[in-house]
C-alpha atoms as a PDB file:
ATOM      1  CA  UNK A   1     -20.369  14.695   0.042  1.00  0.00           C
ATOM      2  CA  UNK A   2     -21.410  11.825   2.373  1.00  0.00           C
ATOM      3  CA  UNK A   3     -25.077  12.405   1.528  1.00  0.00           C
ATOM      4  CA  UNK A   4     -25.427  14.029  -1.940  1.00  0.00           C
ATOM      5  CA  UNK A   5     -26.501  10.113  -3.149  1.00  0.00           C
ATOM      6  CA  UNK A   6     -23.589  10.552  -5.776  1.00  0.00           C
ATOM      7  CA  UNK A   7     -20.947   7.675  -5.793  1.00  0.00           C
ATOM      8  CA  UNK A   8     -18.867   9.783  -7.878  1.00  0.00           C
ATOM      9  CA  UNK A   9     -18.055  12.510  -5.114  1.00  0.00           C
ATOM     10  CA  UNK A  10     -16.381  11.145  -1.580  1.00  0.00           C
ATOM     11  CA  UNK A  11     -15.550  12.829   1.662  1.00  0.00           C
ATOM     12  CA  UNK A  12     -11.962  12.434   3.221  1.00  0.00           C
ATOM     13  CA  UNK A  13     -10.832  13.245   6.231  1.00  0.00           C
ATOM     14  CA  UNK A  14      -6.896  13.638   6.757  1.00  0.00           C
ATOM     15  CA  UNK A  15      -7.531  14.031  10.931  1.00  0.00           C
ATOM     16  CA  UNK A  16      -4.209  14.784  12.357  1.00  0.00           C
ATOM     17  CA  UNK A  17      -1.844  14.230   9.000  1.00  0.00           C
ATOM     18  CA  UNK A  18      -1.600  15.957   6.531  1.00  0.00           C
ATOM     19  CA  UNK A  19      -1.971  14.781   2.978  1.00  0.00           C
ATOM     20  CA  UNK A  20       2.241  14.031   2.667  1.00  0.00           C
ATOM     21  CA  UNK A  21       2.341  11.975   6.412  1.00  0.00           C
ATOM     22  CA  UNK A  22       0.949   8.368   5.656  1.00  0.00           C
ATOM     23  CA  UNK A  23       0.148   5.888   9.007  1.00  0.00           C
ATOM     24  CA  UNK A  24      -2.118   3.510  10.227  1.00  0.00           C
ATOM     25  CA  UNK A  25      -3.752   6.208  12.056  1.00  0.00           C
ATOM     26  CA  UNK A  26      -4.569   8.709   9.449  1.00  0.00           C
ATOM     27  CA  UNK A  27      -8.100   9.843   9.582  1.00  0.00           C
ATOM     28  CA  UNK A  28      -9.487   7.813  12.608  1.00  0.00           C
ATOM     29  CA  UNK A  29     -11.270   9.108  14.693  1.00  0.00           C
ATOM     30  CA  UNK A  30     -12.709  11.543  11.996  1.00  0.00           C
ATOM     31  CA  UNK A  31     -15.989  11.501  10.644  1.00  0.00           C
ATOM     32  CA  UNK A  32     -18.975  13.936  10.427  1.00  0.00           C
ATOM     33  CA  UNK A  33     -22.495  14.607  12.263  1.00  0.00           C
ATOM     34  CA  UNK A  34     -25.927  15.718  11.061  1.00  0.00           C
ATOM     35  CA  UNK A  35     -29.180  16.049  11.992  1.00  0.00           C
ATOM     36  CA  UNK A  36     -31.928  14.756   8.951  1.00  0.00           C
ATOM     37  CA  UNK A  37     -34.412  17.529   8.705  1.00  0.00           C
ATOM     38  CA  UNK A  38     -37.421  15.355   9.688  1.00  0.00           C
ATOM     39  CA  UNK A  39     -36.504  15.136  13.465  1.00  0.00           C
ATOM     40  CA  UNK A  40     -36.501  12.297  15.640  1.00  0.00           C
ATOM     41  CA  UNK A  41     -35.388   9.003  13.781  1.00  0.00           C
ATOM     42  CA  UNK A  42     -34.332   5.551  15.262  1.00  0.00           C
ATOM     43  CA  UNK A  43     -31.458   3.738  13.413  1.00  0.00           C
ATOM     44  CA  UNK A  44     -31.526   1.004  12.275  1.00  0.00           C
ATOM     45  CA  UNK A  45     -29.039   0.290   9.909  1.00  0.00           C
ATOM     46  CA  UNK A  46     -25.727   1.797   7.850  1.00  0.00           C
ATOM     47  CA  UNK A  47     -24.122   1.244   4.946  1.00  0.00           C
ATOM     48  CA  UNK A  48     -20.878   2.525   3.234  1.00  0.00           C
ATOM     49  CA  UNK A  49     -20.030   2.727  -0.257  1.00  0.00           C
ATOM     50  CA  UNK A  50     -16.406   3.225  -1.381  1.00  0.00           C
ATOM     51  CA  UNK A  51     -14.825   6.210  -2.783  1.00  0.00           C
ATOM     52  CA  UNK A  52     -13.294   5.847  -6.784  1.00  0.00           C
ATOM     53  CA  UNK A  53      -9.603   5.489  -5.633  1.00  0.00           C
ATOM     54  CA  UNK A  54      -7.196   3.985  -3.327  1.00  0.00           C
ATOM     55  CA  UNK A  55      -8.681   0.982  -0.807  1.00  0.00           C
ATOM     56  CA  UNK A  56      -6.144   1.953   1.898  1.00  0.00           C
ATOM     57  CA  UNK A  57      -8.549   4.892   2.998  1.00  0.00           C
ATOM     58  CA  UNK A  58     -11.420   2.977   2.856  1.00  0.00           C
ATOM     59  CA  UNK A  59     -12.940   2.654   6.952  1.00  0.00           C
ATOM     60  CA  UNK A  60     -12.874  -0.473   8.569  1.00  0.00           C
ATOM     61  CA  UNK A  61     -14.867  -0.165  11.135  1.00  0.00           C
ATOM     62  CA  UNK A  62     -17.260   2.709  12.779  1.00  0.00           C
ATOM     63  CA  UNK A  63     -18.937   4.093  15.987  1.00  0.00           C
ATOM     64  CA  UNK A  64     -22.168   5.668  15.705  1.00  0.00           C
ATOM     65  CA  UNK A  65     -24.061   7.838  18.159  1.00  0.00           C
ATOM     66  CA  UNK A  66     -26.854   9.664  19.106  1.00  0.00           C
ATOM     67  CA  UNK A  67     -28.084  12.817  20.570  1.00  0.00           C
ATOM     68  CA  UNK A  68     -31.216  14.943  21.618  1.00  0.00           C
ATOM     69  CA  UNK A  69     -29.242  17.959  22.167  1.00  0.00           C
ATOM     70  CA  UNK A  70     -29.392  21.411  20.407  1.00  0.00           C
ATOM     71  CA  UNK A  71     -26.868  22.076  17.976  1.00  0.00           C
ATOM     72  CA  UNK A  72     -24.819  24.542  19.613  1.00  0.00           C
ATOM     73  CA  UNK A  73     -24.268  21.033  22.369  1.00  0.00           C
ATOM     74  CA  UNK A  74     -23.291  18.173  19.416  1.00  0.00           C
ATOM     75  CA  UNK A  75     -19.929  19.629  18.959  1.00  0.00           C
ATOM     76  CA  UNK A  76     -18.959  19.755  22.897  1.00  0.00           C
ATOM     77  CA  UNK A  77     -18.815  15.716  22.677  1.00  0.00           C
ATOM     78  CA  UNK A  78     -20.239  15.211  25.835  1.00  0.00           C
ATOM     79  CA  UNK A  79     -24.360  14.819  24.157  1.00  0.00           C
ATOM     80  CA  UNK A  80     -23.314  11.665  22.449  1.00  0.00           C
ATOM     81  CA  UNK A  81     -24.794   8.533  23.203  1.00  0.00           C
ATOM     82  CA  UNK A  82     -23.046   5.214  21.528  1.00  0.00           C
ATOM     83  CA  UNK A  83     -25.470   3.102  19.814  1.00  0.00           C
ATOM     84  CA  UNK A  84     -22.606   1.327  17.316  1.00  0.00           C
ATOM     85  CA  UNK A  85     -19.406  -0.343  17.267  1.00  0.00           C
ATOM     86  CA  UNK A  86     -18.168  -2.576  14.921  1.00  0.00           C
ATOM     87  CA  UNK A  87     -17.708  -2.870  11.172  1.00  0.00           C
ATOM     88  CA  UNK A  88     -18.686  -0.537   8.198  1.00  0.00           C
ATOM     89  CA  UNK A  89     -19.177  -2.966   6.439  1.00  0.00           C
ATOM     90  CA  UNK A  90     -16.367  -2.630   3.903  1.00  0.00           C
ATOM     91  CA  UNK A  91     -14.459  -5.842   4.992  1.00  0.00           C
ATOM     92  CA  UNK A  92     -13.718  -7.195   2.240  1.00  0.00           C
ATOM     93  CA  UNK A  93     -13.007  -4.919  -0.416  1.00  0.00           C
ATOM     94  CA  UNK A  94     -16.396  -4.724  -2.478  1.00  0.00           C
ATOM     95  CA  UNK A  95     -14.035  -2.334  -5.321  1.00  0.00           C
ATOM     96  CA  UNK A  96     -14.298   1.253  -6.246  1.00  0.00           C
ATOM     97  CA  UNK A  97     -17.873   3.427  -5.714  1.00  0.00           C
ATOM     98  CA  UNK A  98     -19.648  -0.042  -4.382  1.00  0.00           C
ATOM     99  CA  UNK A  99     -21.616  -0.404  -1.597  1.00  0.00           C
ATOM    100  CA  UNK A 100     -20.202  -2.748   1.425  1.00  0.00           C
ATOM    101  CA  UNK A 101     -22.650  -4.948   3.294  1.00  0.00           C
ATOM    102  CA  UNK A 102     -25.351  -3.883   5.579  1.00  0.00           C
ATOM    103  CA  UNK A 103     -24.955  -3.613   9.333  1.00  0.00           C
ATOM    104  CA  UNK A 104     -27.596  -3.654  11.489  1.00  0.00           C
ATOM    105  CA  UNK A 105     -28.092  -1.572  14.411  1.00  0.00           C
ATOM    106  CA  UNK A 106     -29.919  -3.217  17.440  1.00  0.00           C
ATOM    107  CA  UNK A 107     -31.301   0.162  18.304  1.00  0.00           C
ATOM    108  CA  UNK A 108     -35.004   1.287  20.015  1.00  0.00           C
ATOM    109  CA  UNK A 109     -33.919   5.193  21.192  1.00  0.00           C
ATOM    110  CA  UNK A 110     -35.030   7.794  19.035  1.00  0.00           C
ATOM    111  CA  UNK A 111     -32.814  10.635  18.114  1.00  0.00           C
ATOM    112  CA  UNK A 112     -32.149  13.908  16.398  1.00  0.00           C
ATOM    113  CA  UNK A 113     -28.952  13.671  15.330  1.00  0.00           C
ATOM    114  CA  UNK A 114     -26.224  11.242  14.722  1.00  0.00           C
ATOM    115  CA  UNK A 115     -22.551  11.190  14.496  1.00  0.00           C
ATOM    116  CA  UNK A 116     -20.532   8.687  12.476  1.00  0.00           C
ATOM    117  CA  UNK A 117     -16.798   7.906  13.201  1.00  0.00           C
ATOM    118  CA  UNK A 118     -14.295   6.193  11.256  1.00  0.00           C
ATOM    119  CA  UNK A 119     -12.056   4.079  13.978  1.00  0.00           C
ATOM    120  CA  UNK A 120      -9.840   2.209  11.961  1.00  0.00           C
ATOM    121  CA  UNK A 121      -9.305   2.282   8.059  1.00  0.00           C
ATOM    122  CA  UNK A 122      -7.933  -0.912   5.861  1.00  0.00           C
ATOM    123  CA  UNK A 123      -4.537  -0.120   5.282  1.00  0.00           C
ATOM    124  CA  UNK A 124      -1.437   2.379   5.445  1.00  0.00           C
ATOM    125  CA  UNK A 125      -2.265   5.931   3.915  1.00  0.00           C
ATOM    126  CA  UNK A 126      -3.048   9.337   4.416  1.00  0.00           C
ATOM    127  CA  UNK A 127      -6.783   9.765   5.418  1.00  0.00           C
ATOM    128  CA  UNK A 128      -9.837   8.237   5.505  1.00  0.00           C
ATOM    129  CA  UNK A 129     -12.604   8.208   2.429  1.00  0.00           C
ATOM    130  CA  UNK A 130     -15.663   6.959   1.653  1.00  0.00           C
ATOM    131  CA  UNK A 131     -18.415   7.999  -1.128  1.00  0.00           C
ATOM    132  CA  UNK A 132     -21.719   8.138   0.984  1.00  0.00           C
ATOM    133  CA  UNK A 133     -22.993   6.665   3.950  1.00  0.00           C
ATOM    134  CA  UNK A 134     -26.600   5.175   3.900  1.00  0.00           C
ATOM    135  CA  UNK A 135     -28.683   5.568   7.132  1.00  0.00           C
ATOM    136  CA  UNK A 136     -31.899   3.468   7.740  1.00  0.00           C
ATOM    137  CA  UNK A 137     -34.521   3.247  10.197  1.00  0.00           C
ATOM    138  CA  UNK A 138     -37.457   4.552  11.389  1.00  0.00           C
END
């Protein structure tokens, strides 16, 4: 649902709650990989939009990665370079199914895949949402 370009959808990710445990911690540390089906690309920015319901689960800030491996590698952990840390972009609260501002990535490496984690989400709840995540670059 992170991709579908539909504001009206979201992905969440409980981690290690569950849906009736609420925390600080809830969901980081979760997010998703993928590998866009025109191979190599070099990243250059991101940009989060906010799910339709509850600001608590919205991410705070992200690390994103890169790798050249094969697929049966990306979900050993070990293929993943770091080329992001910092803020989604959701700072402030922009409101429901908005996008938050722009980061740029200062980025030259070429990759096939990426991974996205959420490390820290804006307040006390049970997971972490967002409504798409917007990938730029070359």
């Amino acid at each position: 649902m992170a991709f579908d370009q539909q504001s009206a959808t979201k992905y969440t990710n409980f981690g290690s709650c569950t849906p009736s445990q609420w925390g600080y911690t809830c969901g980081e540390k979760t997010g998703l990989y993928l590998t866009p089906i025109r191979g190599l690309s070099c990243l250059q920015s991101v940009r989060f939009c906010t799910a339709n319901d509850i600001p608590e689960r919205d991410p705070l800030t992200i690390t994103i990665e890169g790798s050249n491996q094969t697929s049966s590698e990306l979900t050993l952990g070990s293929s993943w370079t770091l080329i992001y840390n910092g803020s989604s972009g959701l700072d402030t609260d922009p409101g429901r199914q908005v996008y938050g501002q722009t980061q740029h990535i200062s980025n030259y490496a070429w990759y096939r895949s990426y991974r996205i984690l959420a490390t820290k989400q804006r307040g006390y709840h049970s997971s972490i949402q967002y409504a798409e995540i917007e990938l730029k670059g070359y």
